[in-house]
N, C-alpha and C. Protein backbone atom coordinates (compact mmCIF):
# COMPACT_ATOMS: atom_id res chain seq x y z
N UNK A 1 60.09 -102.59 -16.57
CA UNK A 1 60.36 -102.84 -17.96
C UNK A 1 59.19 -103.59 -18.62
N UNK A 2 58.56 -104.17 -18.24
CA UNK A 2 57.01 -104.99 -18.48
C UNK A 2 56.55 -104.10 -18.74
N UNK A 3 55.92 -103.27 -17.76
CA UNK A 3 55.18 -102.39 -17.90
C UNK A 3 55.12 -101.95 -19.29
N UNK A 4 56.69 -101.08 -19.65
CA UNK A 4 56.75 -100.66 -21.23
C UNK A 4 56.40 -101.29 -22.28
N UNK A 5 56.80 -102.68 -22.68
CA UNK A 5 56.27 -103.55 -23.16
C UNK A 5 54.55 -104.00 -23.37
N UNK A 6 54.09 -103.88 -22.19
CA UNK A 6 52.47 -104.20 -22.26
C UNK A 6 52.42 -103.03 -22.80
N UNK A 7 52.33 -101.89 -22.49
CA UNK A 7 52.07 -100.56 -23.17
C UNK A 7 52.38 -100.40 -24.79
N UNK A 8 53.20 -101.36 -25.53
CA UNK A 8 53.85 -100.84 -26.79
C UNK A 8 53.42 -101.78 -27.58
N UNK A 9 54.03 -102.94 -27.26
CA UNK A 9 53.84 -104.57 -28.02
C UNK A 9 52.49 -104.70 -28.69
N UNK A 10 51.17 -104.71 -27.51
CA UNK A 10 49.81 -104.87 -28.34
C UNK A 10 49.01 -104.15 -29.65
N UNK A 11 49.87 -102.86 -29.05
CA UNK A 11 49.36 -101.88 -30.40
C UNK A 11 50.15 -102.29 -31.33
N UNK A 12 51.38 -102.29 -31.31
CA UNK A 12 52.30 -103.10 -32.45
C UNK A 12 51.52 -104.35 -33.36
N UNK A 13 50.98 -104.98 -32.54
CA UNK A 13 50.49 -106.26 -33.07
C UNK A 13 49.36 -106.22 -33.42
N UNK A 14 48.57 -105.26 -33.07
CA UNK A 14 47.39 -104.81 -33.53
C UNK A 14 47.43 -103.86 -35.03
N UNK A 15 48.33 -103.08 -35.16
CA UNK A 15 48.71 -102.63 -36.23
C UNK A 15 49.22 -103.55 -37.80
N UNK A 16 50.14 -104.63 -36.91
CA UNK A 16 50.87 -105.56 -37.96
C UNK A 16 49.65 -106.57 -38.30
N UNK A 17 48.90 -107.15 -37.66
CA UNK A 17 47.87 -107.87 -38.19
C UNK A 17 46.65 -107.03 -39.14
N UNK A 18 46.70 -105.79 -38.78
CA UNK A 18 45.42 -105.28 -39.26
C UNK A 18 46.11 -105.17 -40.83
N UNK A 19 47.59 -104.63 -40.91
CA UNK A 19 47.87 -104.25 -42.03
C UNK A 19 47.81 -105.45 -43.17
N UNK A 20 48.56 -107.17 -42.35
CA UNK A 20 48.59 -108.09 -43.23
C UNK A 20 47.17 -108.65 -43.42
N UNK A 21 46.07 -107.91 -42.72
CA UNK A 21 44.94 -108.88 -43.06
C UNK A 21 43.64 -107.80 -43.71
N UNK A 22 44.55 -106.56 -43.59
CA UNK A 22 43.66 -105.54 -44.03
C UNK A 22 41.69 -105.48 -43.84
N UNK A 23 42.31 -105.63 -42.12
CA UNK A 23 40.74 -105.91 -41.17
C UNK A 23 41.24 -105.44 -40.15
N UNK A 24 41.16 -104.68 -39.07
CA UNK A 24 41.06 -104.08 -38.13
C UNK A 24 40.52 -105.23 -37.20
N UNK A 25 39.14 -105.80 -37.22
CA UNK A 25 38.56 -106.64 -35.92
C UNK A 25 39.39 -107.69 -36.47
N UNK A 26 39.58 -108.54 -37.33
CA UNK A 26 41.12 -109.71 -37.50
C UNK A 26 42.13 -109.13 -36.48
N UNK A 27 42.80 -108.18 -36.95
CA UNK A 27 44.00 -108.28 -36.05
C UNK A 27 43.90 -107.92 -34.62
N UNK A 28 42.89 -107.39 -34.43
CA UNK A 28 42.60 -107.01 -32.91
C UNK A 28 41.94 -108.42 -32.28
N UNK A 29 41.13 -109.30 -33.14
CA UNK A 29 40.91 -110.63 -32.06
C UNK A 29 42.37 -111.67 -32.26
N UNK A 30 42.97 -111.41 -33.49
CA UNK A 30 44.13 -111.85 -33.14
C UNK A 30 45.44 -111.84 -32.09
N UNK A 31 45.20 -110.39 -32.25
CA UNK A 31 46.64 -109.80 -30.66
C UNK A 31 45.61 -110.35 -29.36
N UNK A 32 43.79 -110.14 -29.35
CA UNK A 32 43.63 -110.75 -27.82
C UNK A 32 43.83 -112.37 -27.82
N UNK A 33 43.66 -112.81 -28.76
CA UNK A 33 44.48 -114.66 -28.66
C UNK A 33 45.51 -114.65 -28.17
N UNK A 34 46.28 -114.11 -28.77
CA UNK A 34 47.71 -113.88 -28.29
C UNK A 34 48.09 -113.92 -26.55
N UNK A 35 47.43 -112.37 -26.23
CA UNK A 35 47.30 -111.95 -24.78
C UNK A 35 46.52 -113.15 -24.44
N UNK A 36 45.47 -113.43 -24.81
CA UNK A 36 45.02 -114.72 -23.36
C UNK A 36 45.90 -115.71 -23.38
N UNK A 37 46.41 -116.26 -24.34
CA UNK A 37 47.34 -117.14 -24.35
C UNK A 37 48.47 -117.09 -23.48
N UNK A 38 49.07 -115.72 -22.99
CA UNK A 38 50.11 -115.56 -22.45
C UNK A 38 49.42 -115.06 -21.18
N UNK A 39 48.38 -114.76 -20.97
CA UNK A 39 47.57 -114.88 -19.63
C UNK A 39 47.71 -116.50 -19.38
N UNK A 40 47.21 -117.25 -19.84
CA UNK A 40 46.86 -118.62 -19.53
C UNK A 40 48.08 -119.16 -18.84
N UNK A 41 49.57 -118.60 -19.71
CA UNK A 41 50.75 -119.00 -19.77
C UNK A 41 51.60 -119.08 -18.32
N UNK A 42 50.76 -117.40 -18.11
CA UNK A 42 51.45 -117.46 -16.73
C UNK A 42 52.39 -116.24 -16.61
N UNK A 43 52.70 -115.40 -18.30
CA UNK A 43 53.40 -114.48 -17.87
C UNK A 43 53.29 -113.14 -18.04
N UNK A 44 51.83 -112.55 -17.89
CA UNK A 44 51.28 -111.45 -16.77
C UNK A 44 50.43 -111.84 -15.23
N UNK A 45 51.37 -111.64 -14.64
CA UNK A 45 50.73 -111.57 -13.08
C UNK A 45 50.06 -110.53 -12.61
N UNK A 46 50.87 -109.03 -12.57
CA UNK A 46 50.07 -108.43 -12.11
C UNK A 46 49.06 -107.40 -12.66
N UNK A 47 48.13 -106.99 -12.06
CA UNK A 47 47.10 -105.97 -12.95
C UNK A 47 47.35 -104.90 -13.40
N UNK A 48 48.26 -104.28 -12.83
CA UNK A 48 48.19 -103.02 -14.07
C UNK A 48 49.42 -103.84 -15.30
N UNK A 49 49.74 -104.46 -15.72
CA UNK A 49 50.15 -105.13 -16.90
C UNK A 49 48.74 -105.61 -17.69
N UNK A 50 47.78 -105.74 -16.96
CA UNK A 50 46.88 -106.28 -17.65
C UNK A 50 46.23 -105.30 -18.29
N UNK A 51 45.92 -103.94 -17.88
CA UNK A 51 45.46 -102.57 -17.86
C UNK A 51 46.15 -102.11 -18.77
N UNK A 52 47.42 -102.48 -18.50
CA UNK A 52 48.28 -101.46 -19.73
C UNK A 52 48.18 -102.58 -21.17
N UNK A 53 47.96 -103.44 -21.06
CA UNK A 53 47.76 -104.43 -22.26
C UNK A 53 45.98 -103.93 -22.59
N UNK A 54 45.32 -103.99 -22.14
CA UNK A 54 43.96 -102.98 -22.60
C UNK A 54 44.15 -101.93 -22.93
N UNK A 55 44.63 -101.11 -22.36
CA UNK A 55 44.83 -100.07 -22.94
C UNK A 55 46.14 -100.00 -24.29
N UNK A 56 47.08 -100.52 -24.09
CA UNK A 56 47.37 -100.46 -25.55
C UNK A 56 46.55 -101.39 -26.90
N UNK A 57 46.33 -101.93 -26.37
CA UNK A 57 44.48 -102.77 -27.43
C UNK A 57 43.96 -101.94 -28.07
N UNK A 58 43.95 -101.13 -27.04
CA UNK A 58 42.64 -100.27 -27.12
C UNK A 58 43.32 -98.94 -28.57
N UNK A 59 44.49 -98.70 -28.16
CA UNK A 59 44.94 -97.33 -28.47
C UNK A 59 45.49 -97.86 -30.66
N UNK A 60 45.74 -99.45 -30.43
CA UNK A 60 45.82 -100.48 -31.46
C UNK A 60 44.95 -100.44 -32.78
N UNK A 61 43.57 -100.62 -31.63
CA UNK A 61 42.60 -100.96 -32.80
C UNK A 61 41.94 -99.25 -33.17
N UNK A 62 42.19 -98.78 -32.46
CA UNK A 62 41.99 -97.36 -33.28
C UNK A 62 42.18 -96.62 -34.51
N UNK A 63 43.99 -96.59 -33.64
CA UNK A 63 45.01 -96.54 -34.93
C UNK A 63 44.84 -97.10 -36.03
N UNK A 64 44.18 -98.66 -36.01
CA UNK A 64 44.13 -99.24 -37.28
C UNK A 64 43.03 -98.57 -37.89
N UNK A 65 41.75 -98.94 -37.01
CA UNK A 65 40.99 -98.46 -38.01
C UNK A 65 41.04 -97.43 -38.87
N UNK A 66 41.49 -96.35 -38.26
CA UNK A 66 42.05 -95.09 -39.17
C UNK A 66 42.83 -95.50 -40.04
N UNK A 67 43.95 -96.44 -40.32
CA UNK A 67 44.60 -96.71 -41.22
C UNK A 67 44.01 -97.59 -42.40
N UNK A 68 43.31 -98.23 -41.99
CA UNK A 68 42.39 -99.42 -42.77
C UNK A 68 41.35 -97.97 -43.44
N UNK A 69 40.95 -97.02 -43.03
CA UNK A 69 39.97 -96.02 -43.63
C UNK A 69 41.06 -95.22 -44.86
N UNK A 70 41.54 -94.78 -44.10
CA UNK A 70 42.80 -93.94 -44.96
C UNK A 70 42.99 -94.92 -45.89
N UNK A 71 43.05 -96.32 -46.62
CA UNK A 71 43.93 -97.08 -47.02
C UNK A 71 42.66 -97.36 -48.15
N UNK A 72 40.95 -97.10 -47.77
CA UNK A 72 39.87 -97.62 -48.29
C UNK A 72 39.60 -96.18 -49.23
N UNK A 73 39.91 -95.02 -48.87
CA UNK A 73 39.65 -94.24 -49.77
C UNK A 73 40.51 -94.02 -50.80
């Protein structure tokens, strides 16, 4: 059930920051604050949670940027 979560949550939060700050690299160094914070915290242990939290980052700041473009023209 983690698993799903690392996979969904970051892009979520990568999306919701980009939209309220209408910046793409804002909300994407925002969601990785986030994640190290909850690295630091203690509650991802193992690595592919960490993998799947990169990779939904990853799949995040994409999405935004396309939306932040779409949103500029």
């Amino acid at each position: 059930m983690w698993f799903i979560i690392a996979l969904i949550v970051p892009a979520l939060l990568v999306m919701l920051f980009t939209r309220v700050t209408y910046s793409y690299y804002v909300g994407t160094l925002l969601t990785v604050a986030l994640l190290v914070a909850s690295y630091f915290k203690g509650y991802t242990d193992e690595l592919h949670e960490f993998i799947a939290d990169i990779v939904s980052l990853t799949v995040g700041f994409l999405y935004s940027k396309r939306m932040v473009e779409k949103i500029k023209k």
